[in-house]
N, C-alpha and C. Protein backbone atom coordinates (compact mmCIF):
# COMPACT_ATOMS: atom_id res chain seq x y z
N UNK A 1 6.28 64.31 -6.70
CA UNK A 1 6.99 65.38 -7.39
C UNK A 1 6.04 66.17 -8.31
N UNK A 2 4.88 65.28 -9.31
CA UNK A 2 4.49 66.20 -9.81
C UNK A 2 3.17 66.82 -9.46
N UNK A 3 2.38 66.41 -7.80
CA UNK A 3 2.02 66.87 -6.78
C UNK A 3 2.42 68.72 -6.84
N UNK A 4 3.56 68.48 -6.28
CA UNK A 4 4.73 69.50 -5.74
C UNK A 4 4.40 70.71 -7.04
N UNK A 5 4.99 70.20 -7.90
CA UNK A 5 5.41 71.00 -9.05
C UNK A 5 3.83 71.87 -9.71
N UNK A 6 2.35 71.24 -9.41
CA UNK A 6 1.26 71.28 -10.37
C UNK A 6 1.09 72.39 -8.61
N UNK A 7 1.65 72.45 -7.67
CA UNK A 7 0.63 73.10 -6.73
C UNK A 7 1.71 74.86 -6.87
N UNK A 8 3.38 74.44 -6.91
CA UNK A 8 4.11 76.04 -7.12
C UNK A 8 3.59 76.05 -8.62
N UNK A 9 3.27 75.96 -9.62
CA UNK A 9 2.99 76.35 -11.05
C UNK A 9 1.29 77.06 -10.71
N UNK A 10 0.44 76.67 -10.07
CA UNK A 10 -1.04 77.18 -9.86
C UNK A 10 -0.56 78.09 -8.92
N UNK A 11 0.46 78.36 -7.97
CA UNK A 11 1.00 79.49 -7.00
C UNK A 11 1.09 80.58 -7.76
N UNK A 12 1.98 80.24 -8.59
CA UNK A 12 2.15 80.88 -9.26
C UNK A 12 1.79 81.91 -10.73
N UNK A 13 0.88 81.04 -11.10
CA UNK A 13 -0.33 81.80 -11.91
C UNK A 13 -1.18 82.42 -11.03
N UNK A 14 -1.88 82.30 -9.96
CA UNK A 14 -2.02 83.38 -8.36
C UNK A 14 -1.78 84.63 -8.40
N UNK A 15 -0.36 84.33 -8.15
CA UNK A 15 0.64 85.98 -7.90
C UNK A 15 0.41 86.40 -9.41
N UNK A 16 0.87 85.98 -10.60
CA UNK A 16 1.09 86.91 -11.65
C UNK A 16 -0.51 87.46 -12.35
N UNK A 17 -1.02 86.92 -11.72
CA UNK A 17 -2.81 87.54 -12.28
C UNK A 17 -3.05 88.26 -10.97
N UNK A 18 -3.14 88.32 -9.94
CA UNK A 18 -2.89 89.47 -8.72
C UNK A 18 -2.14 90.60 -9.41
N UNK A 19 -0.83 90.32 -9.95
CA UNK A 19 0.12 91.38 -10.00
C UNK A 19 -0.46 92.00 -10.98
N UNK A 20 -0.98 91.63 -12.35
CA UNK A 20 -1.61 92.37 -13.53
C UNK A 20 -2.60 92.80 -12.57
N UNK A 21 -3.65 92.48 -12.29
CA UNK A 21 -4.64 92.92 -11.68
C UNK A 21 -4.21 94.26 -10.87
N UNK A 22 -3.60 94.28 -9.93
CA UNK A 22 -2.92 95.24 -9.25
C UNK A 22 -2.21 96.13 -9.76
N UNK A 23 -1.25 96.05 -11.17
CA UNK A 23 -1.01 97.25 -11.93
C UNK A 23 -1.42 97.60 -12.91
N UNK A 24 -2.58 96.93 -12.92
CA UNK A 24 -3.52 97.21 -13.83
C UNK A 24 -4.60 98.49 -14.09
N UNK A 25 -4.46 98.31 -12.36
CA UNK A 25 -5.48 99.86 -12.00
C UNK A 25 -4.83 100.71 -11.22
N UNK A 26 -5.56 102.27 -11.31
CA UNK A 26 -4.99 103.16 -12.14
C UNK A 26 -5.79 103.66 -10.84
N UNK A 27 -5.32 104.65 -10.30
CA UNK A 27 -5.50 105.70 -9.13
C UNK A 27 -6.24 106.61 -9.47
N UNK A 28 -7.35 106.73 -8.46
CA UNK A 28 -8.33 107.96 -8.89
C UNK A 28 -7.78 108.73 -7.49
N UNK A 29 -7.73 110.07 -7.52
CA UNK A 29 -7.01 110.77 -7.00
C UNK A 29 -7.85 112.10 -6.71
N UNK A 30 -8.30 112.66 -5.45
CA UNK A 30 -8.65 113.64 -4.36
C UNK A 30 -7.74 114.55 -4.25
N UNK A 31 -8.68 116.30 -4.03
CA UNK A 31 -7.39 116.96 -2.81
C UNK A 31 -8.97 117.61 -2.39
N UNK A 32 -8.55 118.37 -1.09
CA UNK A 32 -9.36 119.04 -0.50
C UNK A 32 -8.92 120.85 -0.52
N UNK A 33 -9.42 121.74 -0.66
CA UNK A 33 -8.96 123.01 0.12
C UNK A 33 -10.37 123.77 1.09
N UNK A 34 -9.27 123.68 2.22
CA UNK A 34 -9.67 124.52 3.40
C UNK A 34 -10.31 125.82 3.14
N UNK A 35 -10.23 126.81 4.39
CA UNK A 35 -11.19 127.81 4.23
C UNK A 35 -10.78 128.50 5.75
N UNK A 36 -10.73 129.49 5.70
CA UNK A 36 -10.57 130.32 7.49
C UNK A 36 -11.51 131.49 7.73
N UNK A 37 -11.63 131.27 8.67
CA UNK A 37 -13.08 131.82 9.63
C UNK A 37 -12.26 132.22 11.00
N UNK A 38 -14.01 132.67 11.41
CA UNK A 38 -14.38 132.62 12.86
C UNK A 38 -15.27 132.59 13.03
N UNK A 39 -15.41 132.31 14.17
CA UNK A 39 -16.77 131.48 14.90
C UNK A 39 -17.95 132.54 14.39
N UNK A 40 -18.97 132.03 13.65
CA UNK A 40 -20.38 132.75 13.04
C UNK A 40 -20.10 132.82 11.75
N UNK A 41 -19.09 132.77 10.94
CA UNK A 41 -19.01 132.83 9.60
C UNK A 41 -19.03 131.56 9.03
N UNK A 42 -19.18 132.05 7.58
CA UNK A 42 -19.57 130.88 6.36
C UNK A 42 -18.56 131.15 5.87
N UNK A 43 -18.08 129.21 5.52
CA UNK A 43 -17.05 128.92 4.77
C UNK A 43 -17.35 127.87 4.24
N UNK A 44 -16.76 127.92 3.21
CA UNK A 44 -16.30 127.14 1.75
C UNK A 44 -15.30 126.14 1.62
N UNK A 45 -15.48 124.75 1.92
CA UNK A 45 -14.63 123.66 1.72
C UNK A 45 -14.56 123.04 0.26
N UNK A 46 -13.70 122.76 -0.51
CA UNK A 46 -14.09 122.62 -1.62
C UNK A 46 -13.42 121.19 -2.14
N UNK A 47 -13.77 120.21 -2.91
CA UNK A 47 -13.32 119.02 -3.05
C UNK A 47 -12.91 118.63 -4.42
N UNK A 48 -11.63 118.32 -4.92
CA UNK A 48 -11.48 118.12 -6.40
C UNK A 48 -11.08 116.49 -6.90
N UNK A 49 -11.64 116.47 -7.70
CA UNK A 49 -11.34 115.28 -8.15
C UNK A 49 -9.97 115.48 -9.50
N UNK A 50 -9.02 115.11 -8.90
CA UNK A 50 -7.48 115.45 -9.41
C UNK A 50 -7.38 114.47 -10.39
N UNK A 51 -7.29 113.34 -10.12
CA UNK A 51 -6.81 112.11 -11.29
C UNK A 51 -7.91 111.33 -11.67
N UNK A 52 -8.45 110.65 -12.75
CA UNK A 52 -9.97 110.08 -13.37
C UNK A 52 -9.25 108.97 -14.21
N UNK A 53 -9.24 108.48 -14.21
CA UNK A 53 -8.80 107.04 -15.52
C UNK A 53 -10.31 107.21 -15.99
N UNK A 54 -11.35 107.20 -15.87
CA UNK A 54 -12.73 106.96 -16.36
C UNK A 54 -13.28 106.35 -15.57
N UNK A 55 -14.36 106.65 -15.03
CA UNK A 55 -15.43 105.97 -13.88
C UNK A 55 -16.73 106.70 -14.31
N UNK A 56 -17.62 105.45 -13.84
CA UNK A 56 -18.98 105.56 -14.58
C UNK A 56 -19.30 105.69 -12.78
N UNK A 57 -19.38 105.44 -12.02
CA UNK A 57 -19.81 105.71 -10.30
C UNK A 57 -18.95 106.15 -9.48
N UNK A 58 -19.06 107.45 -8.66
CA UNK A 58 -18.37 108.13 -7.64
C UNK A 58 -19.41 108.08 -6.39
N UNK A 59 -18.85 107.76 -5.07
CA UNK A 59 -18.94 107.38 -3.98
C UNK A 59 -17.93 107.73 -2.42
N UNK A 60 -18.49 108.61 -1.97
CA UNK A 60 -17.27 109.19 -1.28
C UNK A 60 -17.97 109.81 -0.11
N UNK A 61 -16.78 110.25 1.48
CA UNK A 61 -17.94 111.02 2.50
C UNK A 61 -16.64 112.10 3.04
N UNK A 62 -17.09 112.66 3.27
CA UNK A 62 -16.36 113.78 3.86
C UNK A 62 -17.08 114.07 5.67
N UNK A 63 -16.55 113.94 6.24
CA UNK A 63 -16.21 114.08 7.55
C UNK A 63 -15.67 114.99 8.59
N UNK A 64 -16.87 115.66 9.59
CA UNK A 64 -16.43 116.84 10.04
C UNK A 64 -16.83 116.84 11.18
N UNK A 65 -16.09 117.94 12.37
CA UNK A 65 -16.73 117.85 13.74
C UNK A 65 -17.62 118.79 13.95
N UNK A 66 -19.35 117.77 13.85
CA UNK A 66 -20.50 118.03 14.30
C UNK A 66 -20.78 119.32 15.51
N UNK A 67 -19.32 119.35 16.54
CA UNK A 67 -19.38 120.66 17.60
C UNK A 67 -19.44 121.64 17.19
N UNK A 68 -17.77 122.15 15.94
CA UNK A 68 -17.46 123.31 15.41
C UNK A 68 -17.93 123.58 14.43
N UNK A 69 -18.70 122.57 13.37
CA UNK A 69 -19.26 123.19 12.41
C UNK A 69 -20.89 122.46 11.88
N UNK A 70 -21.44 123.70 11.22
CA UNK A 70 -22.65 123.62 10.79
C UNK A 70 -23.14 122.95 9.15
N UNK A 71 -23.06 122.16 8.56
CA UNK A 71 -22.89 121.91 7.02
C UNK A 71 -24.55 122.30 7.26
N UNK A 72 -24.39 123.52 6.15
CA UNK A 72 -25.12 124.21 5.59
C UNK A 72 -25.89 124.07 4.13
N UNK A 73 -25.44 123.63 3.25
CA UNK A 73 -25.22 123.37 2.04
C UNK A 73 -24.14 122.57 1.08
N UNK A 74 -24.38 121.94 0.32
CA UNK A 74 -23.51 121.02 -0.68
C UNK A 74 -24.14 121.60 -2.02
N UNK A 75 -23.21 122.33 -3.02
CA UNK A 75 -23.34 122.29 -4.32
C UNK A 75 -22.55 120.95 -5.39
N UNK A 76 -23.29 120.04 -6.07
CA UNK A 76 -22.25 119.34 -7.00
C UNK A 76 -21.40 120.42 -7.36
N UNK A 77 -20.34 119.72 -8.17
CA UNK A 77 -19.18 120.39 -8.70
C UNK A 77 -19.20 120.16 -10.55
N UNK A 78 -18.34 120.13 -10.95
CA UNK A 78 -18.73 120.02 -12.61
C UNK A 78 -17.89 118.28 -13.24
N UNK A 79 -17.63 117.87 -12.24
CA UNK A 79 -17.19 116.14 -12.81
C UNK A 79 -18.14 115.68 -13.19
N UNK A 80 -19.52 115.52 -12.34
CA UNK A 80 -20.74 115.21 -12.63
C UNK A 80 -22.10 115.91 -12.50
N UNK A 81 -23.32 115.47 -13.97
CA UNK A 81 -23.89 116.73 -14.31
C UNK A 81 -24.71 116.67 -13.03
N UNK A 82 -25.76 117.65 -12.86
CA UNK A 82 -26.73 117.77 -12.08
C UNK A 82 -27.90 116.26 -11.73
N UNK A 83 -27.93 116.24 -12.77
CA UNK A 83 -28.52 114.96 -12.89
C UNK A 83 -28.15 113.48 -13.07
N UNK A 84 -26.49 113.45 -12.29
CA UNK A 84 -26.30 112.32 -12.52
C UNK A 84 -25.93 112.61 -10.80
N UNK A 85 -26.04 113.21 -9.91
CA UNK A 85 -25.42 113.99 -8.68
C UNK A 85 -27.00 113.20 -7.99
N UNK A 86 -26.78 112.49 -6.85
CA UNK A 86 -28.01 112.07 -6.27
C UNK A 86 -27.60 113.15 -4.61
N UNK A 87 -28.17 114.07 -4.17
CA UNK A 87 -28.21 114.56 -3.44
C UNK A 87 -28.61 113.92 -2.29
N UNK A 88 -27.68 113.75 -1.25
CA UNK A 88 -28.06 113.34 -0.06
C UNK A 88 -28.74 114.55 1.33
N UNK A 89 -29.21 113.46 1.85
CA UNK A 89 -29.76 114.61 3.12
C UNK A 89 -28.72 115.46 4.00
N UNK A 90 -28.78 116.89 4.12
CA UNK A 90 -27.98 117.36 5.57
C UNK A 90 -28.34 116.93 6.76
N UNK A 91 -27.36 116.76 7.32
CA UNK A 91 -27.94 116.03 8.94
C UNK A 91 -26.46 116.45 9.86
N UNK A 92 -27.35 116.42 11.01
CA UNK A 92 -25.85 116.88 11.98
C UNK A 92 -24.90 115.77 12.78
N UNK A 93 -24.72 114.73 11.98
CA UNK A 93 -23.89 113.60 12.03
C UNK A 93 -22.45 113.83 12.25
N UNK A 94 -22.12 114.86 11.49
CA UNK A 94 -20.80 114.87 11.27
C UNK A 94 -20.25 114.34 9.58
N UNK A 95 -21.12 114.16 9.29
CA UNK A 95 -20.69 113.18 7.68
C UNK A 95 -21.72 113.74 6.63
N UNK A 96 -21.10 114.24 5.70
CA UNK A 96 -21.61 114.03 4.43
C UNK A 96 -21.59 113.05 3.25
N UNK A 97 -22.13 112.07 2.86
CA UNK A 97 -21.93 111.46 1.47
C UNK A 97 -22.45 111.92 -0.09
N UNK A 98 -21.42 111.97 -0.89
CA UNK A 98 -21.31 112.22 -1.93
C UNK A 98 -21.73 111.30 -2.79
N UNK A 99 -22.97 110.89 -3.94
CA UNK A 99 -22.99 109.61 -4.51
C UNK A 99 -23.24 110.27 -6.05
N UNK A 100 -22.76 109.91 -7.13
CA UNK A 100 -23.02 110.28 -8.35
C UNK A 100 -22.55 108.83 -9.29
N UNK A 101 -23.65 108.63 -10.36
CA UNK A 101 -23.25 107.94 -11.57
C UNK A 101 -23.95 108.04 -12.87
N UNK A 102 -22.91 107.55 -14.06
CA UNK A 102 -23.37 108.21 -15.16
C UNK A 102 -24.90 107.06 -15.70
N UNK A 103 -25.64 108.42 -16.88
CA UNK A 103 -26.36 107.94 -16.73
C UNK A 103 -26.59 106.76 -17.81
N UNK A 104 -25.19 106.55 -18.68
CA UNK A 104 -25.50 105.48 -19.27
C UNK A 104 -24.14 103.97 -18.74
N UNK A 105 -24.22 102.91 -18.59
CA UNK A 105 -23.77 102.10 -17.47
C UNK A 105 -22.49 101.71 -18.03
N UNK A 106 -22.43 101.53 -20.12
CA UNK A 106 -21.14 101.57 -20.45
C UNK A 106 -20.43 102.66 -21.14
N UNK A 107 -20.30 104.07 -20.19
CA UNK A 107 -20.16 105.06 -20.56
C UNK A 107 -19.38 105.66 -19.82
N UNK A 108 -18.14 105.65 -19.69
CA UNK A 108 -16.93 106.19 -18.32
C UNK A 108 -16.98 107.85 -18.10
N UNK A 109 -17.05 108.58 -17.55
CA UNK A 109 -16.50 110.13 -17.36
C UNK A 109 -15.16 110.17 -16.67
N UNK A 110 -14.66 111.09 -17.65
CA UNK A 110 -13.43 111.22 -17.46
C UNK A 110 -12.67 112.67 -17.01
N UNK A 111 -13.87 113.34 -16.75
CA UNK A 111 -13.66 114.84 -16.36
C UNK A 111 -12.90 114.68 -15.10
N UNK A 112 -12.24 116.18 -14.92
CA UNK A 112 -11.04 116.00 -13.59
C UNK A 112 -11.90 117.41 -13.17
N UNK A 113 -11.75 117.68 -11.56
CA UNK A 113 -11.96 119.61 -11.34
C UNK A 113 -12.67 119.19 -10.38
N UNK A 114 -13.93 120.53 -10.05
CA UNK A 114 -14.21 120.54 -8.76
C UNK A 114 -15.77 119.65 -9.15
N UNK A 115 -15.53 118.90 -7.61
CA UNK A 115 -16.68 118.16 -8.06
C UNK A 115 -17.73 118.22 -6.73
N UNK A 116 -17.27 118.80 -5.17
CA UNK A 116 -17.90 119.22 -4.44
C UNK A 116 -17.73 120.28 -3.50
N UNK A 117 -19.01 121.81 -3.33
CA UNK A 117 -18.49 122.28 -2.31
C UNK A 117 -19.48 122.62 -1.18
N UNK A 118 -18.73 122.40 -0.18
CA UNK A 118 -19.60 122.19 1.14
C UNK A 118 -19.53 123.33 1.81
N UNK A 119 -20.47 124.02 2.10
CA UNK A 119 -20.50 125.44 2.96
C UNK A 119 -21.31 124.84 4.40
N UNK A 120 -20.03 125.64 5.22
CA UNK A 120 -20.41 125.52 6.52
C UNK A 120 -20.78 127.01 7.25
N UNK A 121 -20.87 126.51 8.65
CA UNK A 121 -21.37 127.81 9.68
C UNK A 121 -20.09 127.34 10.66
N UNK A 122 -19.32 127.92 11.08
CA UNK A 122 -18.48 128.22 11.90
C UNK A 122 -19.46 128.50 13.45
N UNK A 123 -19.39 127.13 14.29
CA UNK A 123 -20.40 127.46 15.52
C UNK A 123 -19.68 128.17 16.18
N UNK A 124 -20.50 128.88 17.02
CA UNK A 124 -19.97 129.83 18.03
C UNK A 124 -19.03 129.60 18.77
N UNK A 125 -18.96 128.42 19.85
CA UNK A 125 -18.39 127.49 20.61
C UNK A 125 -17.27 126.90 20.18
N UNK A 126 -16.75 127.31 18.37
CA UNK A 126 -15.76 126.16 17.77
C UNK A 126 -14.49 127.33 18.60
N UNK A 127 -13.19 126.50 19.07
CA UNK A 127 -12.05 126.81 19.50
C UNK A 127 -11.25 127.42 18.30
N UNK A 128 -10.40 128.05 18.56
CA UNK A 128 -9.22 128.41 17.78
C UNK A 128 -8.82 127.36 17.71
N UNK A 129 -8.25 127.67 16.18
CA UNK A 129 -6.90 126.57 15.45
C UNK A 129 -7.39 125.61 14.40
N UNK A 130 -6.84 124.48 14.20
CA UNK A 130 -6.96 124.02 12.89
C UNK A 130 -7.92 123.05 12.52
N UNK A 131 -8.95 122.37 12.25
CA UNK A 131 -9.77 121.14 12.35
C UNK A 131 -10.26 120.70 10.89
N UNK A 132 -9.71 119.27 10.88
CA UNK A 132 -10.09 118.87 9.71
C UNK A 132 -11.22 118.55 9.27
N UNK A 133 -11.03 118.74 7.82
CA UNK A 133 -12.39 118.38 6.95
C UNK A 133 -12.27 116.91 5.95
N UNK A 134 -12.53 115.94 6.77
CA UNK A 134 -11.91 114.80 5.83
C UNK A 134 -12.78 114.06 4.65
N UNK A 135 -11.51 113.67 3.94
CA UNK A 135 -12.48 112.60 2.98
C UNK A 135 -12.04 111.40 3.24
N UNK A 136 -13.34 110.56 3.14
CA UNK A 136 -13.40 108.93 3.24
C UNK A 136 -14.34 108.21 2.47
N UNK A 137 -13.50 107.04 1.54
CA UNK A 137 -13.57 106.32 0.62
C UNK A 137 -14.27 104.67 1.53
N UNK A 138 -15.66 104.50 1.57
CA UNK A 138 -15.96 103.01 1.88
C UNK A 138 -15.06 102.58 1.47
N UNK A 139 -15.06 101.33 2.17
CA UNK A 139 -13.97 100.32 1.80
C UNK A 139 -13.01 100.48 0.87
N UNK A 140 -12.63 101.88 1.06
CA UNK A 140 -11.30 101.98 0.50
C UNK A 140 -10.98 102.70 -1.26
N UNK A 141 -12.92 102.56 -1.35
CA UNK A 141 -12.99 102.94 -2.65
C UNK A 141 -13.71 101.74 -3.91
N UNK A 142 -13.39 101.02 -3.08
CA UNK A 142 -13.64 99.62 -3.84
C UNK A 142 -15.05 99.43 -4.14
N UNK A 143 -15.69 99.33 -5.40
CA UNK A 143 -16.93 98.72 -5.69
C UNK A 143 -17.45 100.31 -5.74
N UNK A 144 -16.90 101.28 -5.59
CA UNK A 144 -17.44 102.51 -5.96
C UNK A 144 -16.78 103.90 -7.49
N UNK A 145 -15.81 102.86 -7.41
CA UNK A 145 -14.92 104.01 -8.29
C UNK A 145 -14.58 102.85 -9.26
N UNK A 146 -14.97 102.56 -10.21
CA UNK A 146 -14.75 101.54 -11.58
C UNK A 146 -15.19 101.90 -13.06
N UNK A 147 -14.63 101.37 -13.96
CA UNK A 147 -14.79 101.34 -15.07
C UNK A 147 -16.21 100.88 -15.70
N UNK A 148 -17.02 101.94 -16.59
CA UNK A 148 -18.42 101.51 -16.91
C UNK A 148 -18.44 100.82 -17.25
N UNK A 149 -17.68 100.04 -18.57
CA UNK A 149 -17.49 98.98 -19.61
C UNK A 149 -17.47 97.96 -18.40
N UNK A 150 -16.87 97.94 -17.52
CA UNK A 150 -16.83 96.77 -16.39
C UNK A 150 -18.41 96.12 -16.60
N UNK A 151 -19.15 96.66 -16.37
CA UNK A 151 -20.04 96.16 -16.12
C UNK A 151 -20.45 95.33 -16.96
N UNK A 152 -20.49 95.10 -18.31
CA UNK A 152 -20.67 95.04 -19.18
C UNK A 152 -20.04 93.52 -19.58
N UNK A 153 -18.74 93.23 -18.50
CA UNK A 153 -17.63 91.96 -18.72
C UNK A 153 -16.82 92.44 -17.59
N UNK A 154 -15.43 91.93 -17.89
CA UNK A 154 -14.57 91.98 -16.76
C UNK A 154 -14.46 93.43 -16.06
N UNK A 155 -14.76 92.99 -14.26
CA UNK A 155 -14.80 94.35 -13.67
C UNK A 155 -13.34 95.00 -13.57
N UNK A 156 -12.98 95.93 -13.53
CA UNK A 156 -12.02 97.00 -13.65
C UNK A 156 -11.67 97.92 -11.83
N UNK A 157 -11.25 97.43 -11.08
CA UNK A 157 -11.66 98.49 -10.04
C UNK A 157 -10.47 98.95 -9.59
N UNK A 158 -10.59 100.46 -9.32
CA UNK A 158 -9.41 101.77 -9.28
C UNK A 158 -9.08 101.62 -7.88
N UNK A 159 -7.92 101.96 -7.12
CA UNK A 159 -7.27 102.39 -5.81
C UNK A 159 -7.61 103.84 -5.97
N UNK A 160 -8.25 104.60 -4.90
CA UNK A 160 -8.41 105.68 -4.41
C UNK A 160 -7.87 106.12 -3.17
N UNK A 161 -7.58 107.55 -3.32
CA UNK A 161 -6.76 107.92 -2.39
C UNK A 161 -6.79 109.65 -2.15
N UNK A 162 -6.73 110.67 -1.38
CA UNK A 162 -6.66 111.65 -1.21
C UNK A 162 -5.72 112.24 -1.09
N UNK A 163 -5.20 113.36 -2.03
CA UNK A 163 -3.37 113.79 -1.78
C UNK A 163 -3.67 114.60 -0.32
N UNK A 164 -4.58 115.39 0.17
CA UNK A 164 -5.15 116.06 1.24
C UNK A 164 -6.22 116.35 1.31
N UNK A 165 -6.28 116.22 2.78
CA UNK A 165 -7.75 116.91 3.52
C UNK A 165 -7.79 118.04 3.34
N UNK A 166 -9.00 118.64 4.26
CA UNK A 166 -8.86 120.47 4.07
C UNK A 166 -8.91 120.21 5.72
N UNK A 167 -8.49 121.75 5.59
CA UNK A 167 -8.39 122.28 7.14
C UNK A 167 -9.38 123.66 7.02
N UNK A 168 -9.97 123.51 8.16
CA UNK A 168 -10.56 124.92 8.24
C UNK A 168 -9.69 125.58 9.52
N UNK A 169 -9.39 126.88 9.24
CA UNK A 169 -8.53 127.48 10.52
C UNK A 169 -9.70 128.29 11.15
N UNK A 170 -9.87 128.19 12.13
CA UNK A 170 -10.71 128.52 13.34
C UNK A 170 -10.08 129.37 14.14
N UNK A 171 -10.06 131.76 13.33
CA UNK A 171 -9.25 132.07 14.38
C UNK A 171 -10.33 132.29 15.63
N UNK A 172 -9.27 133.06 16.61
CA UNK A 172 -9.63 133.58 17.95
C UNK A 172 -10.65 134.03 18.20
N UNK A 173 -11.84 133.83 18.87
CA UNK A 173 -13.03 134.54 19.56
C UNK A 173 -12.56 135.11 20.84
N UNK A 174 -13.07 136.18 20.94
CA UNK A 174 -13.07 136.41 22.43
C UNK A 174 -13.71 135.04 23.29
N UNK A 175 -12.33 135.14 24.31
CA UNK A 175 -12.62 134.01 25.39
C UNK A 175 -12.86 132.70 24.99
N UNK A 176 -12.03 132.63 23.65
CA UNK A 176 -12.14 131.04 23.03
C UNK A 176 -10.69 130.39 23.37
N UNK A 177 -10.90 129.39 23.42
CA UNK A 177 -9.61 128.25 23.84
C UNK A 177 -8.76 127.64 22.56
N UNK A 178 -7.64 127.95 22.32
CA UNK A 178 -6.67 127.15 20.97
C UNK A 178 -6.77 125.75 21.38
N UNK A 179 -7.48 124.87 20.20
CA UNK A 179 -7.48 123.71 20.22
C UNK A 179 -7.52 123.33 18.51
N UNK A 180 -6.56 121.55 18.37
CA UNK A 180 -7.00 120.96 17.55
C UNK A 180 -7.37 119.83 17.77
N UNK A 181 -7.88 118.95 16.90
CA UNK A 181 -8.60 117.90 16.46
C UNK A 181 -8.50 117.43 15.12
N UNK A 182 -8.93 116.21 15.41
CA UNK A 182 -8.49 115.22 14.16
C UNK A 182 -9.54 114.31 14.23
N UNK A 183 -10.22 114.25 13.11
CA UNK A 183 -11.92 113.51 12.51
C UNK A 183 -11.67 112.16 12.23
């Protein structure tokens, strides 16, 4: 019996330190806005960082089809300064990653707004209609979006999430085909 009783009482301290843990943290929160073209023009995808509880490291990729478009350029945005913004390489992958952290380790930023924008080339070849521009969180976000003080003692780590992607609308070329896709 008191087997029984010492193993639901440790069950149970389990779940209720999960459950604090779990509403404990606090949603860092994405949107994307789109941009419309046609095939040969430059456009402007732009990425905001909507909700911040405070995070000392941002980590994030945005995701696009390598056929229809050209990533041309990435400007940081103003969440994080120039120099806390580690610029990654352009490459025709299809993926961009975003990596920024502050530069002191128990020091959170808490700024909200635009924090990336990605200019593309609209390829010749891209079809009419709608094609997304996505964002994606490694593992979900985890071990990238946390509290500075964490480091410091108990780690802190946020659920991330995107209210929306962007779409770029891709009108009509002569002798182009209406198509969508999904990244």
């Amino acid at each position: 019996m008191k087997r029984i009783l010492a193993v639901l009482l440790t069950a149970a301290l389990l779940v209720s330190a999960m459950a604090i843990t779990t509403f404990a943290a606090t949603d860092v929160e994405f949107s994307a806005k789109g941009a419309e073209g046609k095939p040969g023009d430059t456009v402007e995808v732009k990425v905001y960082l909507d909700k911040n509880p405070g995070t000392w490291a941002c980590k994030f990729e945005t995701h696009f089809n390598e056929r229809y478009f050209t990533l041309l350029s990435v400007d940081n945005g103003d969440v994080f300064t120039d120099g806390e913004f580690v610029k990654s390489l352009l490459t025709k992958r299809g993926k961009y990653e975003y990596y920024a952290e502050g530069h002191d380790a128990d020091v959170n930023n808490y700024n909200t707004g635009l924090i990336l924008t990605l200019t593309f080339e609209i390829n010749a070849d891209a079809p009419a209609g709608e094609h997304d521009i996505s964002l994606y969180f490694p593992d979900d976000g985890y071990g990238w979006f946390f509290d500075g003080a964490s480091l410091m003692g108990e780690v802190v780590h946020y659920t991330v999430s995107a209210k929306n992607d962007a779409t770029v609308k891709v009108g009509k070329a002569d002798g182009a085909a209406v198509d969508t896709d999904e990244v």
